[in-house]
N, C-alpha and C. Protein backbone atom coordinates (compact mmCIF):
# COMPACT_ATOMS: atom_id res chain seq x y z
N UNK A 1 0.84 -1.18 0.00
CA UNK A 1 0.00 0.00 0.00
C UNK A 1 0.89 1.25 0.00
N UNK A 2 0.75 2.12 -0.77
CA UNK A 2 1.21 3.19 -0.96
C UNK A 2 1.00 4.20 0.35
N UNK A 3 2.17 4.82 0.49
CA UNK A 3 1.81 6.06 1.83
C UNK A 3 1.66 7.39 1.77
N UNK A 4 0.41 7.50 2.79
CA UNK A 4 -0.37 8.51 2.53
C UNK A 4 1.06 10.03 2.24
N UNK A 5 0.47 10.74 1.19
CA UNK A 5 1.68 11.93 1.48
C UNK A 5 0.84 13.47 1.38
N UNK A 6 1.80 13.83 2.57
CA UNK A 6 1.41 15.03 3.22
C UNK A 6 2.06 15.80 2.79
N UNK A 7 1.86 17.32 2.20
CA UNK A 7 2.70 18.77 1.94
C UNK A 7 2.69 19.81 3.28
N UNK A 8 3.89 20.00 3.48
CA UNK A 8 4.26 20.90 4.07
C UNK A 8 5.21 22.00 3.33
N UNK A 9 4.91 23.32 2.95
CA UNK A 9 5.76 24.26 2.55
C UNK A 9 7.11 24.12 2.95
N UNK A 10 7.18 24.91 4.22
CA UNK A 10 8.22 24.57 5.13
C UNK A 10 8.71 23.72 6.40
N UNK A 11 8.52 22.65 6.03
CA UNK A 11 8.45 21.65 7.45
C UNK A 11 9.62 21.53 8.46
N UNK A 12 9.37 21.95 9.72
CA UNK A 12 10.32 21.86 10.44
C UNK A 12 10.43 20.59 11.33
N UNK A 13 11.76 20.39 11.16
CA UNK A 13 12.24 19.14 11.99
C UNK A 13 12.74 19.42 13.39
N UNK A 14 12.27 19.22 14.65
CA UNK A 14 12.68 19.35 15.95
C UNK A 14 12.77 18.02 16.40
N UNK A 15 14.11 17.45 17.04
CA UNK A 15 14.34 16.65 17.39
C UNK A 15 13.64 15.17 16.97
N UNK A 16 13.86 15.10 15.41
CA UNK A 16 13.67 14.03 14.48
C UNK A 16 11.85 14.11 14.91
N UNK A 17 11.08 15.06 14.56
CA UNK A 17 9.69 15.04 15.41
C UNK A 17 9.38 15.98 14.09
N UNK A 18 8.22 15.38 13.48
CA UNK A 18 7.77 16.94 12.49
C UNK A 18 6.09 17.20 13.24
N UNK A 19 5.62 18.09 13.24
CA UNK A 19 4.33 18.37 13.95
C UNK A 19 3.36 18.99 12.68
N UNK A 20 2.25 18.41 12.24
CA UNK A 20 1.73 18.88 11.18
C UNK A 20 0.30 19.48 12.28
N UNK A 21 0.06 20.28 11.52
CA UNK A 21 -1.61 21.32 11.73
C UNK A 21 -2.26 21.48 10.71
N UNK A 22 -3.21 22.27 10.63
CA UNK A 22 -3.68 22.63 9.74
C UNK A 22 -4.53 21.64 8.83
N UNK A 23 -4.69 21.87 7.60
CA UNK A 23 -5.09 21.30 6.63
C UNK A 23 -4.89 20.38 6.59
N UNK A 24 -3.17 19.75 6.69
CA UNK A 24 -2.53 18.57 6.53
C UNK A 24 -3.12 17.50 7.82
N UNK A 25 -2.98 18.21 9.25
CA UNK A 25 -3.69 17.54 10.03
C UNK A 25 -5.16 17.09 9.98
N UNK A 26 -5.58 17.87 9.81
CA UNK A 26 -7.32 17.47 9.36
C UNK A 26 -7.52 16.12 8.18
N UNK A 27 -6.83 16.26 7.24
CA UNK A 27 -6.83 15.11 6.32
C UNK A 27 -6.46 13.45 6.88
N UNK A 28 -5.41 13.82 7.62
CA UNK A 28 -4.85 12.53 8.05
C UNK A 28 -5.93 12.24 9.51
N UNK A 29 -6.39 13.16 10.12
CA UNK A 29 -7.28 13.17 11.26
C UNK A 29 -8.73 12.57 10.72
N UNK A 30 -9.27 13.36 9.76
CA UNK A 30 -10.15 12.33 9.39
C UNK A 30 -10.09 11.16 8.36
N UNK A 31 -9.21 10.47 7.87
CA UNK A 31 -8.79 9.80 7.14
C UNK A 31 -8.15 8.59 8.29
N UNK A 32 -8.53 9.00 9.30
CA UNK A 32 -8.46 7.89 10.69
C UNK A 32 -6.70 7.64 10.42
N UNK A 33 -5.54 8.52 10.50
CA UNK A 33 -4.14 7.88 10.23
C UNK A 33 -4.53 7.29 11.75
N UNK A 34 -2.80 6.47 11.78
CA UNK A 34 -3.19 5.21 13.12
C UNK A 34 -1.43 5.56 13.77
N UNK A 35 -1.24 5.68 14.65
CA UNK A 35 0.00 5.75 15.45
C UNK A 35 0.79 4.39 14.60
N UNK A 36 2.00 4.59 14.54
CA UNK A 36 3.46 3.76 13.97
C UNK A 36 2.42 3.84 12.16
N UNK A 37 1.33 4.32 11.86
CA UNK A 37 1.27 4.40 9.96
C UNK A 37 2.82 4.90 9.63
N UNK A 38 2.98 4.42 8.46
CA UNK A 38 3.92 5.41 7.82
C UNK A 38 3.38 6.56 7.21
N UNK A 39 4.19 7.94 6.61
CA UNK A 39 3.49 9.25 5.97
C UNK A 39 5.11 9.61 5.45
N UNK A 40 4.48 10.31 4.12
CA UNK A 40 5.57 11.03 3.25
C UNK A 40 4.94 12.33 3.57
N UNK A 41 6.50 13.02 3.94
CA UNK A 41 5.86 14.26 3.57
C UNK A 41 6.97 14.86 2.76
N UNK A 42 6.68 16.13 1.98
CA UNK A 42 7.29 16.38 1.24
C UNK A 42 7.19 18.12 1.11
N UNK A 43 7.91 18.74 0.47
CA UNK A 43 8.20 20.37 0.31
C UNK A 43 7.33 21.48 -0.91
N UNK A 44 7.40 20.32 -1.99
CA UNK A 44 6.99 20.61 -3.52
C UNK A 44 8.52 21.15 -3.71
N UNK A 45 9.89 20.97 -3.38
CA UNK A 45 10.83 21.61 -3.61
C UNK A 45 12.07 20.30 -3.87
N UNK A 46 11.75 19.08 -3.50
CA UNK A 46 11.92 17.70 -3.72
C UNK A 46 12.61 17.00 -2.77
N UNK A 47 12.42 17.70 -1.72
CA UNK A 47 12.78 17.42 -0.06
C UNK A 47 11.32 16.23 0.12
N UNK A 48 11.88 14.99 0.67
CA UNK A 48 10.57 14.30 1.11
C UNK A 48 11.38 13.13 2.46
N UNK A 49 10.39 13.06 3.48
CA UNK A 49 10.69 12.41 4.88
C UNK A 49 9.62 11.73 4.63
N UNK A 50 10.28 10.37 5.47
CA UNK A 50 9.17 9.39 5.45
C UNK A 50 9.53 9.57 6.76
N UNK A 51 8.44 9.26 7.68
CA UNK A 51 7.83 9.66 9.28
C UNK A 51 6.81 8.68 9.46
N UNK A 52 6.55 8.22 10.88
CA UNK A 52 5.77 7.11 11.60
C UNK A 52 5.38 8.43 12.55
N UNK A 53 3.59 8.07 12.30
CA UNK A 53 2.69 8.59 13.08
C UNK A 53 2.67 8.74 14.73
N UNK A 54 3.32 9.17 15.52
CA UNK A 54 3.35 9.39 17.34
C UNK A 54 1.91 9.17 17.60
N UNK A 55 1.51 10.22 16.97
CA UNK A 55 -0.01 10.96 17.75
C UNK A 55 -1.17 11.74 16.95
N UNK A 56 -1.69 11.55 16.88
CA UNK A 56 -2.46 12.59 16.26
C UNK A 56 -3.72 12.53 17.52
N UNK A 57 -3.90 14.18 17.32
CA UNK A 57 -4.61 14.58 18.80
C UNK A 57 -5.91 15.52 18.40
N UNK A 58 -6.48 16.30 18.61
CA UNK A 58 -7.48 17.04 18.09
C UNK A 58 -6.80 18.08 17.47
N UNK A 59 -5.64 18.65 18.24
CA UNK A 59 -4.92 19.83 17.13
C UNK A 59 -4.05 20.09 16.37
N UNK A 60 -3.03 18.91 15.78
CA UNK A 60 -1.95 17.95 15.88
C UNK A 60 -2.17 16.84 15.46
N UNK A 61 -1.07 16.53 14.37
CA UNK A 61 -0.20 15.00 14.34
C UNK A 61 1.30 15.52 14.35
N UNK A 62 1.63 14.50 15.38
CA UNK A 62 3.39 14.43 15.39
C UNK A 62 3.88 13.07 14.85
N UNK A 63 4.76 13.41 14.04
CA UNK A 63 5.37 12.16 13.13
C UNK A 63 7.04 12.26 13.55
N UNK A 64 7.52 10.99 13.81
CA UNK A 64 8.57 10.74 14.03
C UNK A 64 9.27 10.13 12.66
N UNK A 65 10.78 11.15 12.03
CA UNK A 65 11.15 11.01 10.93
C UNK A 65 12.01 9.80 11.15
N UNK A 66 11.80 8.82 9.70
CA UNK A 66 12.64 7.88 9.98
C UNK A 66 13.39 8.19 8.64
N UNK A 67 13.45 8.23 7.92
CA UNK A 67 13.95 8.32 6.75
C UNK A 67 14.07 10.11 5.89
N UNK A 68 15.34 10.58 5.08
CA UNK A 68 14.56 11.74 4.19
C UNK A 68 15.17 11.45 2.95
N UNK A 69 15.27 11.77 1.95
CA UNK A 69 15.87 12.10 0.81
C UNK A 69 15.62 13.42 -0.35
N UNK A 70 16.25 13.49 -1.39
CA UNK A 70 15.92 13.95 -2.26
C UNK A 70 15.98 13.75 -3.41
N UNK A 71 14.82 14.17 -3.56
CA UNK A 71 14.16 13.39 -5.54
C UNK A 71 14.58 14.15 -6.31
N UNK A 72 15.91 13.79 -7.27
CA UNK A 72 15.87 15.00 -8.65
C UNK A 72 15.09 15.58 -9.37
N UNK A 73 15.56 16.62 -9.51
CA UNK A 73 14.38 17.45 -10.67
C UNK A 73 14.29 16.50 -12.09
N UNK A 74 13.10 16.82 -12.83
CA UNK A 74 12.43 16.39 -13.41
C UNK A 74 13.79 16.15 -14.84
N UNK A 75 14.17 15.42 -15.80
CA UNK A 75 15.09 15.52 -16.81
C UNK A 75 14.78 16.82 -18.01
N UNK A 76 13.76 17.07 -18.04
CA UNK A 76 12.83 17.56 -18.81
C UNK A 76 11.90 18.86 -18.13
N UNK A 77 12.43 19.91 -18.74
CA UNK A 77 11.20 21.07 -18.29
C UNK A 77 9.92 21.25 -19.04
N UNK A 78 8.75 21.00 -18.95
CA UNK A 78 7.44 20.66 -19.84
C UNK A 78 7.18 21.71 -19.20
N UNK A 79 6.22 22.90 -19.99
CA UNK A 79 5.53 24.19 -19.80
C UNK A 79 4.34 23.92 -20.55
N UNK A 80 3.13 23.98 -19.86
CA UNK A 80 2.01 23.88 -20.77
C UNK A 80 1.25 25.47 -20.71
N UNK A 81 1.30 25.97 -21.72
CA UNK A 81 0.79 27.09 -21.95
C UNK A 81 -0.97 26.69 -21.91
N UNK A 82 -1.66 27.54 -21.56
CA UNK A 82 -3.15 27.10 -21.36
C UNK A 82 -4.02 28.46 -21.31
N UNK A 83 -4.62 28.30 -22.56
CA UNK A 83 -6.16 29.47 -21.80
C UNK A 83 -7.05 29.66 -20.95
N UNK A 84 -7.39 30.60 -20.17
CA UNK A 84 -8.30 30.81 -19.61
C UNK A 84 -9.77 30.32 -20.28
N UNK A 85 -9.85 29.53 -19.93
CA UNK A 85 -11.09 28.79 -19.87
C UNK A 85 -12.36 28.44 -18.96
N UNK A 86 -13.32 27.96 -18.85
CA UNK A 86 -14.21 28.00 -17.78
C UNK A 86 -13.34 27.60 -16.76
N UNK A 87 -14.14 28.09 -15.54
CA UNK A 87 -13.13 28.06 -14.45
C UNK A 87 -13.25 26.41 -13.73
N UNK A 88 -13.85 25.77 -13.97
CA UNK A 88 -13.94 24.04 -13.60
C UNK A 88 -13.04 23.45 -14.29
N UNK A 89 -13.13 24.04 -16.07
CA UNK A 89 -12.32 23.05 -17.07
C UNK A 89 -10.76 23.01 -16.36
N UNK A 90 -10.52 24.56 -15.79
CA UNK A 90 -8.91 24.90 -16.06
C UNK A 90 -8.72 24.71 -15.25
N UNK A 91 -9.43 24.66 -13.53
CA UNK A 91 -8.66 23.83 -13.00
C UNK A 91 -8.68 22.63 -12.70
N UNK A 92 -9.78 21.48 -13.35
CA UNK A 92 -9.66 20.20 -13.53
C UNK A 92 -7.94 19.91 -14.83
N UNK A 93 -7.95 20.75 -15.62
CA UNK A 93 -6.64 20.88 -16.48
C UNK A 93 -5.47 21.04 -15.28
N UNK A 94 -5.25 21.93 -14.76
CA UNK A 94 -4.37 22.11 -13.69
C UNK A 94 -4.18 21.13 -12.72
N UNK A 95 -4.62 20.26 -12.46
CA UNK A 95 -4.60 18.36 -12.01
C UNK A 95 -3.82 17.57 -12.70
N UNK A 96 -4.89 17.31 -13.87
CA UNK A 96 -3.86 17.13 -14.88
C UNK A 96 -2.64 17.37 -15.20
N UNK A 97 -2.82 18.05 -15.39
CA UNK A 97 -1.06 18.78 -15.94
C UNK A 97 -0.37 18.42 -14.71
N UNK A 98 -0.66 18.62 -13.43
CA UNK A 98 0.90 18.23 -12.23
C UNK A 98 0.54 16.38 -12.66
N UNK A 99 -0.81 15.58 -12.89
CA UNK A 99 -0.19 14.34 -12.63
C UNK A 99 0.29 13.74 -13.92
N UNK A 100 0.60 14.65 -15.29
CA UNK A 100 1.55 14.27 -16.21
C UNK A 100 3.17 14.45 -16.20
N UNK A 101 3.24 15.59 -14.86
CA UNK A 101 4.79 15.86 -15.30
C UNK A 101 5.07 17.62 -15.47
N UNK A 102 3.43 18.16 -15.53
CA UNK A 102 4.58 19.62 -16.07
C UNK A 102 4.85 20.39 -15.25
N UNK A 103 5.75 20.88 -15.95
CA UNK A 103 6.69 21.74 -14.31
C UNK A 103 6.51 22.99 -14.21
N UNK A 104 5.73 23.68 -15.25
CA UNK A 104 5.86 25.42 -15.46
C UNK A 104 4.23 25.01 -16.13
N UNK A 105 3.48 26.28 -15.56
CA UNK A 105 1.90 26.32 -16.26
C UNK A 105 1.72 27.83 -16.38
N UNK A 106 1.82 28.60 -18.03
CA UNK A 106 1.40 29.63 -18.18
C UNK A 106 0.29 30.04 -18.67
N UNK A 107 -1.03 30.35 -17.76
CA UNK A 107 -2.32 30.74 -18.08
C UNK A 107 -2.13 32.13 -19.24
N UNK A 108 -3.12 31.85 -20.08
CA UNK A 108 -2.69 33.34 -21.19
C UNK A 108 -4.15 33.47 -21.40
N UNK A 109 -4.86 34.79 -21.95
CA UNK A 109 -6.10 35.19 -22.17
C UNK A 109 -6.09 34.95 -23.73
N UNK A 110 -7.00 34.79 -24.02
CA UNK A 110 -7.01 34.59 -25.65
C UNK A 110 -8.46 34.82 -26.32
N UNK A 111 -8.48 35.32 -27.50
CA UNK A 111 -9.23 36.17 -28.15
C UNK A 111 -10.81 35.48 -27.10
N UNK A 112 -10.96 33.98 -27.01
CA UNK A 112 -12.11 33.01 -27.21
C UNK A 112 -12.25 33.08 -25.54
N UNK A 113 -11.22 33.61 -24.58
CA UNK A 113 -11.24 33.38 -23.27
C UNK A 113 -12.96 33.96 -22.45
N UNK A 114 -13.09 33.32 -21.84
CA UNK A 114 -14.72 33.61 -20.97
C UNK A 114 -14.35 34.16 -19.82
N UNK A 115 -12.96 33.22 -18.96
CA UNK A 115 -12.59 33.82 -18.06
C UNK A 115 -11.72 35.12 -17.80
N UNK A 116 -11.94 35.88 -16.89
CA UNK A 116 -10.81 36.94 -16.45
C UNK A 116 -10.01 36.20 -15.58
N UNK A 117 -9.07 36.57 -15.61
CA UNK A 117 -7.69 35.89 -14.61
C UNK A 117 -8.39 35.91 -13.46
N UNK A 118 -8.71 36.83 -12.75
CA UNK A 118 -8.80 37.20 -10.83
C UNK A 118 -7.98 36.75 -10.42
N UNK A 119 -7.98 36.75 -9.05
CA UNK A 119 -6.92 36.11 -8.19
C UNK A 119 -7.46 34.78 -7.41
N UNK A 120 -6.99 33.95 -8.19
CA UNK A 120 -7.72 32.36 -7.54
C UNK A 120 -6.61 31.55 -7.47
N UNK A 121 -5.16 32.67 -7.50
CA UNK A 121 -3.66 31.60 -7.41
C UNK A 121 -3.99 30.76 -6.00
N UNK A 122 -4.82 31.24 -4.63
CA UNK A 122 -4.45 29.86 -3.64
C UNK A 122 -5.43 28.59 -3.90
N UNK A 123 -6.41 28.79 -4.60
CA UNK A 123 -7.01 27.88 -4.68
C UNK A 123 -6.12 27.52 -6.19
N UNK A 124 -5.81 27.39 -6.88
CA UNK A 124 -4.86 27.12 -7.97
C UNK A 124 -3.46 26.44 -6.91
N UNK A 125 -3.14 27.31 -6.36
CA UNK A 125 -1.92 26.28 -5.53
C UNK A 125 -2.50 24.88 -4.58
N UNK A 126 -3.60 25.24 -4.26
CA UNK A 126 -4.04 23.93 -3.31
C UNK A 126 -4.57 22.78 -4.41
N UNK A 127 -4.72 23.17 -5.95
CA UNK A 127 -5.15 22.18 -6.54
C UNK A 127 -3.66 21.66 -7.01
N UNK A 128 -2.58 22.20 -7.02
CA UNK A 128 -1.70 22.01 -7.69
C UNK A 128 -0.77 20.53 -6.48
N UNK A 129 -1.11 21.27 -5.16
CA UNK A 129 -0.63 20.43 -4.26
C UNK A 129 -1.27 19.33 -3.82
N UNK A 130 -2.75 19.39 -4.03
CA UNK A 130 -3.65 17.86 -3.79
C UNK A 130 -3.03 16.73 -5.27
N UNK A 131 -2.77 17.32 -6.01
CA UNK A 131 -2.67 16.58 -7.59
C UNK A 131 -1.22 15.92 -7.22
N UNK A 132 -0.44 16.78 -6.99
CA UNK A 132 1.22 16.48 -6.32
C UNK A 132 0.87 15.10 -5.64
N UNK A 133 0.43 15.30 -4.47
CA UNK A 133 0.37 14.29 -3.11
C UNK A 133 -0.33 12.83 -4.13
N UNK A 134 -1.47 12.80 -4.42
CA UNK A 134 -2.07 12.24 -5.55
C UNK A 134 -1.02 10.99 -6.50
N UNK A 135 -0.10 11.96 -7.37
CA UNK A 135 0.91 11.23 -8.19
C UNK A 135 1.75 11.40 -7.88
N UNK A 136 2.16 11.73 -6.46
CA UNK A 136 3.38 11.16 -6.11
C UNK A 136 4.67 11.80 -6.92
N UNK A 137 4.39 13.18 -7.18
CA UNK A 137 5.39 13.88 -7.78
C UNK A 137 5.61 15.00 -6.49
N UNK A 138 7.17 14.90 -5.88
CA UNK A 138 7.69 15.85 -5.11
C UNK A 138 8.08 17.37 -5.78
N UNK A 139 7.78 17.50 -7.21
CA UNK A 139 8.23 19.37 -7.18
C UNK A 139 6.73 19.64 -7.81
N UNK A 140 6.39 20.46 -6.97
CA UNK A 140 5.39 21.59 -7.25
C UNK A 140 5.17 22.49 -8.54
N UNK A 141 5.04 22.24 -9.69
CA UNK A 141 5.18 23.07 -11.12
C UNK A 141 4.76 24.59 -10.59
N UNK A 142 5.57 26.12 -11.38
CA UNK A 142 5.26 27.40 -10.97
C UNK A 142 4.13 27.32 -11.89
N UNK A 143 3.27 28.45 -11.50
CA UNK A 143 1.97 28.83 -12.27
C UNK A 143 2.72 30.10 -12.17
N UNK A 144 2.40 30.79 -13.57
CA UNK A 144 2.45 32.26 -13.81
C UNK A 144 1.22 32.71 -13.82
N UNK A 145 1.59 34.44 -13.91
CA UNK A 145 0.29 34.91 -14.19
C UNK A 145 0.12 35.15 -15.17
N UNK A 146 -0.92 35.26 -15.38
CA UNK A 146 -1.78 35.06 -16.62
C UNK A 146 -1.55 36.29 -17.46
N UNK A 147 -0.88 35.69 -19.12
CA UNK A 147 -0.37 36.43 -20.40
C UNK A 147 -1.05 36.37 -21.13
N UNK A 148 -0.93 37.12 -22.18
CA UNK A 148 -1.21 37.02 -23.66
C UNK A 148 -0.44 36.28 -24.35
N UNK A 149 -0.93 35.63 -25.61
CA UNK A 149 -0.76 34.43 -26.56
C UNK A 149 0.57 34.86 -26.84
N UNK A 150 1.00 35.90 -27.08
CA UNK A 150 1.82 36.01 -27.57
C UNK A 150 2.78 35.77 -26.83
N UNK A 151 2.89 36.49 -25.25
CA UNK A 151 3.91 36.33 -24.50
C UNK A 151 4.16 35.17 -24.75
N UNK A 152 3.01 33.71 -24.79
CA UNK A 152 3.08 32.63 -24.34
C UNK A 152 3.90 32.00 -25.47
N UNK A 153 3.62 32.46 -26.37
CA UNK A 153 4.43 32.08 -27.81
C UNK A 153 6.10 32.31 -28.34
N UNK A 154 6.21 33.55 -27.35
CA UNK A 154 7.64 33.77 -27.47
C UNK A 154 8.59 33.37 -26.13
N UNK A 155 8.02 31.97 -25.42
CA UNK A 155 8.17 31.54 -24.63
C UNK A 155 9.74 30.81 -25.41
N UNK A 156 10.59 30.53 -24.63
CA UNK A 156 12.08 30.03 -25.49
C UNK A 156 12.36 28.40 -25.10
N UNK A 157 11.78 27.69 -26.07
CA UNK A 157 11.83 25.86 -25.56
C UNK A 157 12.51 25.43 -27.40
N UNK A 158 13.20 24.39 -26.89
CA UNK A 158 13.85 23.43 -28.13
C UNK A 158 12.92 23.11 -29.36
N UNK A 159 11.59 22.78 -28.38
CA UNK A 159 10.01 22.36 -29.21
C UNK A 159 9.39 22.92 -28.97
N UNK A 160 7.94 23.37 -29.83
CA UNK A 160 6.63 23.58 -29.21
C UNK A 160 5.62 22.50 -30.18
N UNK A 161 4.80 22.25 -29.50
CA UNK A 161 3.72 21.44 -29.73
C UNK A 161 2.44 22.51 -29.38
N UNK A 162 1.66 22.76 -30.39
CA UNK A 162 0.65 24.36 -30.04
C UNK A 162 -0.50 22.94 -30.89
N UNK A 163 -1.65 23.57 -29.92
CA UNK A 163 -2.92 22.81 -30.40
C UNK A 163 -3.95 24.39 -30.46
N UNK A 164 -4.23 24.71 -31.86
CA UNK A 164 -5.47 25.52 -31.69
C UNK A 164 -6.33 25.68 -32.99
N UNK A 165 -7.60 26.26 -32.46
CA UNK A 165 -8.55 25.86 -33.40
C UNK A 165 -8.22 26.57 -34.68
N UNK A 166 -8.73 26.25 -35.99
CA UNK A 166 -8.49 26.94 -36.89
C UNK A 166 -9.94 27.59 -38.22
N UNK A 167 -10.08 28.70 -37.95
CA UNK A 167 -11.20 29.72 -38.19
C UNK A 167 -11.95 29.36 -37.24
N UNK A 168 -11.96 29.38 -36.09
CA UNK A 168 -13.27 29.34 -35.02
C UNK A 168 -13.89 28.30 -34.58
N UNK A 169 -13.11 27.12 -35.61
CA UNK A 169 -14.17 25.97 -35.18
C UNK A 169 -13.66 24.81 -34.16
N UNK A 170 -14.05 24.02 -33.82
CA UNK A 170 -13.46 23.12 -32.85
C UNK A 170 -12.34 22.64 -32.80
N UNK A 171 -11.36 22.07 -32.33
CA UNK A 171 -10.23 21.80 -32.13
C UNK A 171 -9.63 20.77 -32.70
N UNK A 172 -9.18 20.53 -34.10
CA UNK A 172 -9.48 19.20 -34.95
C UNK A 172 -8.04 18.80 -34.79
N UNK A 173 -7.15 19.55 -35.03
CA UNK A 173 -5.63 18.55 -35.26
C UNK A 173 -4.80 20.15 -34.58
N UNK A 174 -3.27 19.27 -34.11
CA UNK A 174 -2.23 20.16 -33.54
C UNK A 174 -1.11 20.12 -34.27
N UNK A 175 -0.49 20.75 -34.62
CA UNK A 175 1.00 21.14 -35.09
C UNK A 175 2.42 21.40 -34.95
N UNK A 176 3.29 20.90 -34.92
CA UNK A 176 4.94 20.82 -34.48
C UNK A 176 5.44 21.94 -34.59
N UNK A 177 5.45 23.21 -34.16
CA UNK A 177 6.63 24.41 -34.84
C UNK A 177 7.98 23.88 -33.81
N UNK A 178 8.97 24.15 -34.59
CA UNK A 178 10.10 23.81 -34.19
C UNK A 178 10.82 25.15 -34.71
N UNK A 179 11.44 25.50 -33.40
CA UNK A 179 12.29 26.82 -33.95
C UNK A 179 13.59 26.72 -33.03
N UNK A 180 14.81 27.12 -33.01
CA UNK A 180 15.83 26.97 -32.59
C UNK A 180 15.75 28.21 -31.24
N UNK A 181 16.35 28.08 -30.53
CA UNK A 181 16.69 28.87 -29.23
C UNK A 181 17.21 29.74 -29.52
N UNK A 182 17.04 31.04 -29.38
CA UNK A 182 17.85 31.96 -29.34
C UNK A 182 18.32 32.50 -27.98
């Protein structure tokens, strides 16, 4: 059985003891964790401790670290450029995208966009970190804020792979531009 994994931003270690609250506590609190469970926890920065459950109490779990390491970064930087789209689609997309691998997500407005950006980056980061824990990927992909096509286009990668509609109509086939780095 796979172990449950917990995010902590900044997790502090006191005397091989990590103390989770919050959010993280509530999950494992009602998710019944059990004293000696094992738990990953991890940074989104690719810091991850494996820890055996002490206690968990009404305000509090304390986990005793037995193990830590660190997971290399990814071989590959994947950026998925993405429109503002209904706000369910994009961030059911934003799931997605952390449990494929991508490491950079630049939201851009585009002619067809419904949505306005606003500011919904923490709920955008808490989907980004449930999806993490999920597939078991320790780095956290950055979300930018939200550009225009173009910015998104003069983005500087080896490849691009661009999927978009052509005269207005549904989304039938995608295309390779390949341009060299400058």
């Amino acid at each position: 059985m796979a172990l449950r994994s917990v995010y902590l931003d900044v997790p502090s270690v006191e005397d091989e003891r990590l103390h989770l609250t919050g959010d993280e506590h509530r999950h494992l609190a009602v998710a019944r964790a059990e004293q000696h469970e094992l738990i990953e926890v991890f940074d989104g920065k690719g810091h991850v401790w494996t820890a055996a459950i002490e206690s968990v109490s009404k305000r509090e779990t304390i986990a005793r670290v037995t193990a830590s390491r660190i997971v290399p970064l990814p071989s590959l930087e994947l950026i998925l450029g993405m429109a503002m789209i209904r706000i369910a689609a994009f961030e059911m997309t934003l799931e997605k995208a952390v449990e494929v691998g991508v490491t950079r997500i630049v939201p851009f407005t585009a002619t067809r966009s419904n949505v306005i950006p606003g500011n919904r980056r923490e709920r955008w980061t808490r989907i980004l970190i449930e999806a993490a824990k999920q597939s078991k990927h320790y780095y956290l992909p950055k979300i930018d804020a939200a550009v225009s096509y173009a910015e998104v286009l003069s983005i500087q990668a080896s490849s691009k792979i661009i999927f978009a509609e052509r005269g207005g109509g549904p989304l039938k086939a995608g295309w390779l531009a390949r341009r060299p780095c400058i």
